[in-house]
N, C-alpha and C. Protein backbone atom coordinates (compact mmCIF):
# COMPACT_ATOMS: atom_id res chain seq x y z
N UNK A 1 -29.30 2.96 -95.96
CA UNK A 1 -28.07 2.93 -95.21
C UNK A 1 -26.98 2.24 -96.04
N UNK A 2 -25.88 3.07 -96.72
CA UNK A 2 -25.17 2.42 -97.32
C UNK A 2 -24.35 1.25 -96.52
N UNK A 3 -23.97 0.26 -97.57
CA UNK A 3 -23.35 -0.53 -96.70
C UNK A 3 -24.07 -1.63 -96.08
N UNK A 4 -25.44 -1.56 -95.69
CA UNK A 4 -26.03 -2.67 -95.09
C UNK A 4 -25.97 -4.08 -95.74
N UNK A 5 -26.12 -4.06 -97.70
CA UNK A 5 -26.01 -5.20 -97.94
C UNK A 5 -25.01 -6.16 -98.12
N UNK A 6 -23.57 -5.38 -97.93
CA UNK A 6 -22.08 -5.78 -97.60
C UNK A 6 -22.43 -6.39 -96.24
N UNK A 7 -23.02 -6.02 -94.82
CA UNK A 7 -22.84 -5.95 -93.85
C UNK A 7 -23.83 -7.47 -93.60
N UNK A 8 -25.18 -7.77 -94.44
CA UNK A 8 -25.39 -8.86 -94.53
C UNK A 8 -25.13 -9.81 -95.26
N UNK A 9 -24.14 -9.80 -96.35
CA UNK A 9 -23.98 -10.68 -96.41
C UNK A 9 -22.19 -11.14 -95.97
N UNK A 10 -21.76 -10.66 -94.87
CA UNK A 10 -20.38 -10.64 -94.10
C UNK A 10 -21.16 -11.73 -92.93
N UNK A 11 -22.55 -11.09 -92.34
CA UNK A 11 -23.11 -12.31 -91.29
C UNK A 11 -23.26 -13.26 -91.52
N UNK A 12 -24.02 -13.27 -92.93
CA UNK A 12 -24.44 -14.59 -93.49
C UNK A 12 -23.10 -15.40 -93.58
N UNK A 13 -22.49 -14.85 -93.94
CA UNK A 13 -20.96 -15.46 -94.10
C UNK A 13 -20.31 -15.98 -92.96
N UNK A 14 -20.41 -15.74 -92.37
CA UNK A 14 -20.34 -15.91 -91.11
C UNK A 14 -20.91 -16.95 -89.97
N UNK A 15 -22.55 -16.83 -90.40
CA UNK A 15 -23.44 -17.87 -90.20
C UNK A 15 -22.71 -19.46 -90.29
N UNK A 16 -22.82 -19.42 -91.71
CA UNK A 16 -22.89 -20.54 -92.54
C UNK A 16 -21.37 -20.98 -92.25
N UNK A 17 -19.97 -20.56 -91.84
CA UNK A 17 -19.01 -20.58 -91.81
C UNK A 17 -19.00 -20.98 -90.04
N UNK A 18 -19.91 -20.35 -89.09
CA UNK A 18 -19.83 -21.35 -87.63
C UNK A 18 -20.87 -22.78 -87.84
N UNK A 19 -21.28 -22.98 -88.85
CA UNK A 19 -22.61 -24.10 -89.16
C UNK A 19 -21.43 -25.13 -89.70
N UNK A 20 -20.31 -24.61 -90.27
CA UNK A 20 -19.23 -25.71 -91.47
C UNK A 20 -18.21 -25.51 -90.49
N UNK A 21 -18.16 -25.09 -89.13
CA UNK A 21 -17.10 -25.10 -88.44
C UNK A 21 -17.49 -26.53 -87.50
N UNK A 22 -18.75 -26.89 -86.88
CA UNK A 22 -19.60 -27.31 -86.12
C UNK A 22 -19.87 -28.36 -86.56
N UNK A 23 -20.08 -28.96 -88.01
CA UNK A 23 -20.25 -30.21 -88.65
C UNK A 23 -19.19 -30.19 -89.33
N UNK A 24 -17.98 -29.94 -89.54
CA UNK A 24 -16.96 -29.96 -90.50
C UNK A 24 -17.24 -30.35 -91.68
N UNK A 25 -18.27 -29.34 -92.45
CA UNK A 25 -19.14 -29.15 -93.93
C UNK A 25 -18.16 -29.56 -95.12
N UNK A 26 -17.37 -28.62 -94.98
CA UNK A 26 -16.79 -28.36 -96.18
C UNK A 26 -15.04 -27.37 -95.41
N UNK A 27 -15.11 -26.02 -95.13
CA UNK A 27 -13.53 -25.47 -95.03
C UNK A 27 -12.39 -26.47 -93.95
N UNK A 28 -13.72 -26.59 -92.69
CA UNK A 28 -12.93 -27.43 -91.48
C UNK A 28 -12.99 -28.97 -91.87
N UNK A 29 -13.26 -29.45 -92.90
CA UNK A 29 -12.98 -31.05 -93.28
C UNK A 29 -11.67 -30.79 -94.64
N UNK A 30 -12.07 -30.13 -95.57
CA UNK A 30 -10.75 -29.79 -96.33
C UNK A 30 -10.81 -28.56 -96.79
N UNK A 31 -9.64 -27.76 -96.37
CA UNK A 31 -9.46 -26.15 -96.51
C UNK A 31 -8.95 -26.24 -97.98
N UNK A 32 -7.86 -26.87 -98.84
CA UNK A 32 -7.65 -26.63 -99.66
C UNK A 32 -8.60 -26.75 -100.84
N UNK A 33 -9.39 -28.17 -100.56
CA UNK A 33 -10.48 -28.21 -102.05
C UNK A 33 -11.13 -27.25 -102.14
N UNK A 34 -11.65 -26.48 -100.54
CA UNK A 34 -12.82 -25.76 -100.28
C UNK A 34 -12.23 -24.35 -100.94
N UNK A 35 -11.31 -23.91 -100.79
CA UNK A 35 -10.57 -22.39 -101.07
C UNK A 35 -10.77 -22.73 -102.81
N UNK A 36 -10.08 -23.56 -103.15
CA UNK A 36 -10.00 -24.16 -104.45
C UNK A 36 -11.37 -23.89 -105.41
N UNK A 37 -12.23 -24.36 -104.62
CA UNK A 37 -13.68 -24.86 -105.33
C UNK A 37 -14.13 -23.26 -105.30
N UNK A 38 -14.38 -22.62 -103.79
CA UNK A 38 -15.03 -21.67 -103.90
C UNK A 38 -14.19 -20.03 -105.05
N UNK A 39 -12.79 -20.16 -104.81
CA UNK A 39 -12.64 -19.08 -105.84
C UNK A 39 -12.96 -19.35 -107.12
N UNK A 40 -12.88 -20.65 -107.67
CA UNK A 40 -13.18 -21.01 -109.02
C UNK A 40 -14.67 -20.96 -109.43
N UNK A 41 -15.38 -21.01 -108.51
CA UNK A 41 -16.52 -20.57 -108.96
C UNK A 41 -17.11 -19.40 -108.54
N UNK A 42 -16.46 -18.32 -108.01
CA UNK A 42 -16.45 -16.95 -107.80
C UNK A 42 -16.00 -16.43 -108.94
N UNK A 43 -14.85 -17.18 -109.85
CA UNK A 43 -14.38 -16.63 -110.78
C UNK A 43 -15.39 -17.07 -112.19
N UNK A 44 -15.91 -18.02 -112.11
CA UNK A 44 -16.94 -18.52 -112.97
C UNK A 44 -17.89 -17.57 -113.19
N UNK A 45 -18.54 -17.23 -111.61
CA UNK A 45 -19.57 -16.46 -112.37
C UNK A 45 -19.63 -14.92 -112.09
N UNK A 46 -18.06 -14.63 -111.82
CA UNK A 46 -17.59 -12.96 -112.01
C UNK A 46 -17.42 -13.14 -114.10
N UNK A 47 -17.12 -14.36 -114.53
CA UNK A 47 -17.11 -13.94 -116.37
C UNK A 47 -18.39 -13.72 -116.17
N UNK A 48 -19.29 -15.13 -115.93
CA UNK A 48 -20.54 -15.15 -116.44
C UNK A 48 -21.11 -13.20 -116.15
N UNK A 49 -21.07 -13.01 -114.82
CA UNK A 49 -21.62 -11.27 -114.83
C UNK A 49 -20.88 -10.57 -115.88
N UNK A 50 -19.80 -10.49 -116.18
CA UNK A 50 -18.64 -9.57 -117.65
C UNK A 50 -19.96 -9.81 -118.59
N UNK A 51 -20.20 -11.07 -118.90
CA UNK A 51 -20.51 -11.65 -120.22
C UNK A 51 -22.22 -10.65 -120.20
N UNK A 52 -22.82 -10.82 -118.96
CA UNK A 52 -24.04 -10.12 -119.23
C UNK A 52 -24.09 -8.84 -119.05
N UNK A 53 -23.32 -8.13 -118.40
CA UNK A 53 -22.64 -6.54 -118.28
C UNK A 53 -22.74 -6.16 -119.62
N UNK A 54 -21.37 -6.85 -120.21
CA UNK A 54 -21.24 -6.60 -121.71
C UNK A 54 -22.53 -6.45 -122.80
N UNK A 55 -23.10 -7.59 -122.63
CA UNK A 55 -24.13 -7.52 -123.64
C UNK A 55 -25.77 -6.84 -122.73
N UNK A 56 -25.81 -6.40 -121.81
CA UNK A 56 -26.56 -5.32 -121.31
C UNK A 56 -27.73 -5.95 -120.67
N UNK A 57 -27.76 -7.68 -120.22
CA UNK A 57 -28.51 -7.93 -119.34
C UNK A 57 -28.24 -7.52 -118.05
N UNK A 58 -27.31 -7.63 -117.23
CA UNK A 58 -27.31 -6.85 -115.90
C UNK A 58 -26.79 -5.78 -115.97
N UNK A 59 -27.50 -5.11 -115.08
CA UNK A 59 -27.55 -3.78 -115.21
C UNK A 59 -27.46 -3.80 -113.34
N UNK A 60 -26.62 -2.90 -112.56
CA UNK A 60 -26.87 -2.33 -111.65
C UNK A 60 -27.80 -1.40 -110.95
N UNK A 61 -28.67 -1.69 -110.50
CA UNK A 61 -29.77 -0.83 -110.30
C UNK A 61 -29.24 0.12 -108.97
N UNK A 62 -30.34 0.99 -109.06
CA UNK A 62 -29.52 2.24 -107.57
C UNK A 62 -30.47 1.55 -105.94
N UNK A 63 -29.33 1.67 -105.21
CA UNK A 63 -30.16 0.71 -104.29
C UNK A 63 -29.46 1.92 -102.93
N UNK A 64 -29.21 2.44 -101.42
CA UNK A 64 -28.95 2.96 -100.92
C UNK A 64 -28.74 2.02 -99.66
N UNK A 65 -28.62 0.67 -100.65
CA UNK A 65 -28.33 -0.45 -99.23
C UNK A 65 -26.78 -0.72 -99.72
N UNK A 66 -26.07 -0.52 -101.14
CA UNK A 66 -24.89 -0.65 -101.58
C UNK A 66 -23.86 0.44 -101.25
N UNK A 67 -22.73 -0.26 -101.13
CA UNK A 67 -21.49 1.08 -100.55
C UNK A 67 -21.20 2.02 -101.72
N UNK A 68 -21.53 1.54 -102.93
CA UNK A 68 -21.22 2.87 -104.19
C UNK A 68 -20.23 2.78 -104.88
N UNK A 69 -19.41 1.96 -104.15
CA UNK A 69 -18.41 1.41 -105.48
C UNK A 69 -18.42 0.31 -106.39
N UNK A 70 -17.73 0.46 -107.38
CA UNK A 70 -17.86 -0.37 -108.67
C UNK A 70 -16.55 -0.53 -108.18
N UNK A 71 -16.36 -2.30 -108.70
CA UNK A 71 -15.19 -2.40 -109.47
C UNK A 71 -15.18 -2.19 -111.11
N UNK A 72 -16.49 -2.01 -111.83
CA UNK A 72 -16.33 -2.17 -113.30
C UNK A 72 -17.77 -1.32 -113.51
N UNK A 73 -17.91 -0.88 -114.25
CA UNK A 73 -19.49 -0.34 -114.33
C UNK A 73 -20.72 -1.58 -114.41
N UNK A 74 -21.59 -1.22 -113.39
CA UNK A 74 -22.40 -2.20 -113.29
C UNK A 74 -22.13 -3.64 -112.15
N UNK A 75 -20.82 -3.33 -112.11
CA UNK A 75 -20.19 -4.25 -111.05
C UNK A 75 -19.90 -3.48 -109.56
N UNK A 76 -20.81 -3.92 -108.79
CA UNK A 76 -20.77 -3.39 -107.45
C UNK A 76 -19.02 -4.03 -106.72
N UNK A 77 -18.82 -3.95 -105.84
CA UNK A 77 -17.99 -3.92 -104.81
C UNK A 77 -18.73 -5.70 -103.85
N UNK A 78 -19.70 -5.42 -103.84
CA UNK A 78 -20.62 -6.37 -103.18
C UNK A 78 -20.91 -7.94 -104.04
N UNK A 79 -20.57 -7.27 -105.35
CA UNK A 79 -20.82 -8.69 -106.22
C UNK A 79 -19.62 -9.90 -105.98
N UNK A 80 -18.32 -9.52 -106.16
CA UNK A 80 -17.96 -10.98 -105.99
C UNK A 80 -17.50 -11.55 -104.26
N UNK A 81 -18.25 -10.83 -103.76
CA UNK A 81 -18.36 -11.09 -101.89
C UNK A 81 -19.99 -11.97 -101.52
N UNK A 82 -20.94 -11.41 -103.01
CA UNK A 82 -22.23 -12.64 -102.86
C UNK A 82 -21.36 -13.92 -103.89
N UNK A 83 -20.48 -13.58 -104.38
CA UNK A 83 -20.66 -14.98 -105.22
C UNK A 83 -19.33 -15.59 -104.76
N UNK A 84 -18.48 -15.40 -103.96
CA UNK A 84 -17.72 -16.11 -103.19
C UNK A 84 -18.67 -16.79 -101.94
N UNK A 85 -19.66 -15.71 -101.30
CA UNK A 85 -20.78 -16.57 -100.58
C UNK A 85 -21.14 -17.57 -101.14
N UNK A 86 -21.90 -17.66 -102.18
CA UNK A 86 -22.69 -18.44 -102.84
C UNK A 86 -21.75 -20.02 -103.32
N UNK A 87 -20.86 -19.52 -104.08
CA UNK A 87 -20.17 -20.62 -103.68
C UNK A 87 -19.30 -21.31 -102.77
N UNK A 88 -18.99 -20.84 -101.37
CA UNK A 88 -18.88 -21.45 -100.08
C UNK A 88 -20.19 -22.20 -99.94
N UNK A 89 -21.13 -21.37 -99.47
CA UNK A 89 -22.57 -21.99 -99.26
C UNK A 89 -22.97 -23.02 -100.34
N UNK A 90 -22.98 -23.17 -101.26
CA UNK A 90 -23.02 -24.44 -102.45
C UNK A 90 -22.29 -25.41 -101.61
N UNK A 91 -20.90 -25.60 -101.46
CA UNK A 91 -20.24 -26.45 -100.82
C UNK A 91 -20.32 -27.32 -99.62
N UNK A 92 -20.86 -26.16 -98.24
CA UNK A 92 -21.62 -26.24 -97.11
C UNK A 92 -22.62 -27.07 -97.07
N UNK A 93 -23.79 -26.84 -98.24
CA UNK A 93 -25.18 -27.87 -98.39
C UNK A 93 -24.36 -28.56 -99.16
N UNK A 94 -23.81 -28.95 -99.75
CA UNK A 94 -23.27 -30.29 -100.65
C UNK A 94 -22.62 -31.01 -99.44
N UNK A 95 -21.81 -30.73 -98.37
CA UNK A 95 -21.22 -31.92 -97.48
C UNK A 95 -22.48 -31.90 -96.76
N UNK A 96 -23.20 -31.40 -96.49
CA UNK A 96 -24.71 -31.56 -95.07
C UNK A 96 -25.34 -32.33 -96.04
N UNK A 97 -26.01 -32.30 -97.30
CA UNK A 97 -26.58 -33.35 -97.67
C UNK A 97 -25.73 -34.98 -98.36
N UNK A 98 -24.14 -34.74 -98.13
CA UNK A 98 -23.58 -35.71 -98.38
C UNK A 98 -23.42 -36.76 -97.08
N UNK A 99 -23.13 -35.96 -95.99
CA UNK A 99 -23.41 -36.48 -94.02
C UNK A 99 -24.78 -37.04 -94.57
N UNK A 100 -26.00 -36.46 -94.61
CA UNK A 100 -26.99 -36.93 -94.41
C UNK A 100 -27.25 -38.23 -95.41
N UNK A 101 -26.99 -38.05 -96.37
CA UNK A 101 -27.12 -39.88 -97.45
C UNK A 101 -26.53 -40.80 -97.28
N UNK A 102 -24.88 -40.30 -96.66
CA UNK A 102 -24.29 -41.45 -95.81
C UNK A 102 -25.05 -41.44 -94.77
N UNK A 103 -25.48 -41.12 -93.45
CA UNK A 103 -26.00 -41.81 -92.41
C UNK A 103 -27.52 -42.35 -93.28
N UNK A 104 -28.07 -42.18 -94.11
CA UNK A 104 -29.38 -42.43 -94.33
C UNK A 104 -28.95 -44.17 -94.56
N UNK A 105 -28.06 -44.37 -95.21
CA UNK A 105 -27.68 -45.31 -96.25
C UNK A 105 -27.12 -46.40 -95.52
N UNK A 106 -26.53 -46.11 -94.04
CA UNK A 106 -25.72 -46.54 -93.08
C UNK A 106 -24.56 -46.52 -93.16
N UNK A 107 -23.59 -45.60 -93.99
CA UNK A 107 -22.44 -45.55 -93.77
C UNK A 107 -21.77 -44.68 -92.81
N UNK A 108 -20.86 -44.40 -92.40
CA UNK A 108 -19.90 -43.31 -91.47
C UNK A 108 -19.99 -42.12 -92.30
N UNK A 109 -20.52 -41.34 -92.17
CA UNK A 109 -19.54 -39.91 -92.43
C UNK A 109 -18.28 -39.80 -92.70
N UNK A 110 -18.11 -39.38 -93.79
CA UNK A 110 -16.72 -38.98 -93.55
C UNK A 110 -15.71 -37.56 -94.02
């Protein structure tokens, strides 16, 4: 079913985005670092994929869970929507385990 793996990872996105709405993780405690942090490392590792595209470690494989477009050969449509995930979600567990060492430690959250 094309499309399904866009479609999970839009939930997941989603998930993890009412989880950082609910503990104020990371976007709902600061929107700007968080926008900040997560395109810069969307953009980090959209080179890092160029860099292995180029020299012929990743390779796009045929999958009928992807919508079929490239932005670049070998570059799905879906790739920098997991790695804008990925780095939101990096951010998300970095304030949940930063809450959690402050209360471990006895300080406030903050």
């Amino acid at each position: 079913m094309p499309g399904l793996y866009l479609l999970a990872l839009l939930v997941s996105f989603g998930g993890v985005a009412l989880l950082d709405r609910r503990f104020s993780l990371a976007w709902w405690r600061d929107r700007r670092t968080t926008l900040i942090a997560s395109l810069a490392g969307t953009v980090f590792f959209l080179a890092w994929d160029a860099v292995g595209i180029a020299t012929g470690v990743f390779v796009k494989g045929d999958s009928t869970l992807l919508l079929g477009l490239d932005l670049a050969p070998h570059l799905p449509i879906e790739e920098p929507v997991f790695l804008l995930f990925l780095s939101y979600l990096a951010l998300v567990v970095h304030g949940a385990a930063h809450r959690r060492s402050a209360r471990r430690d006895g300080n406030a959250p903050s």
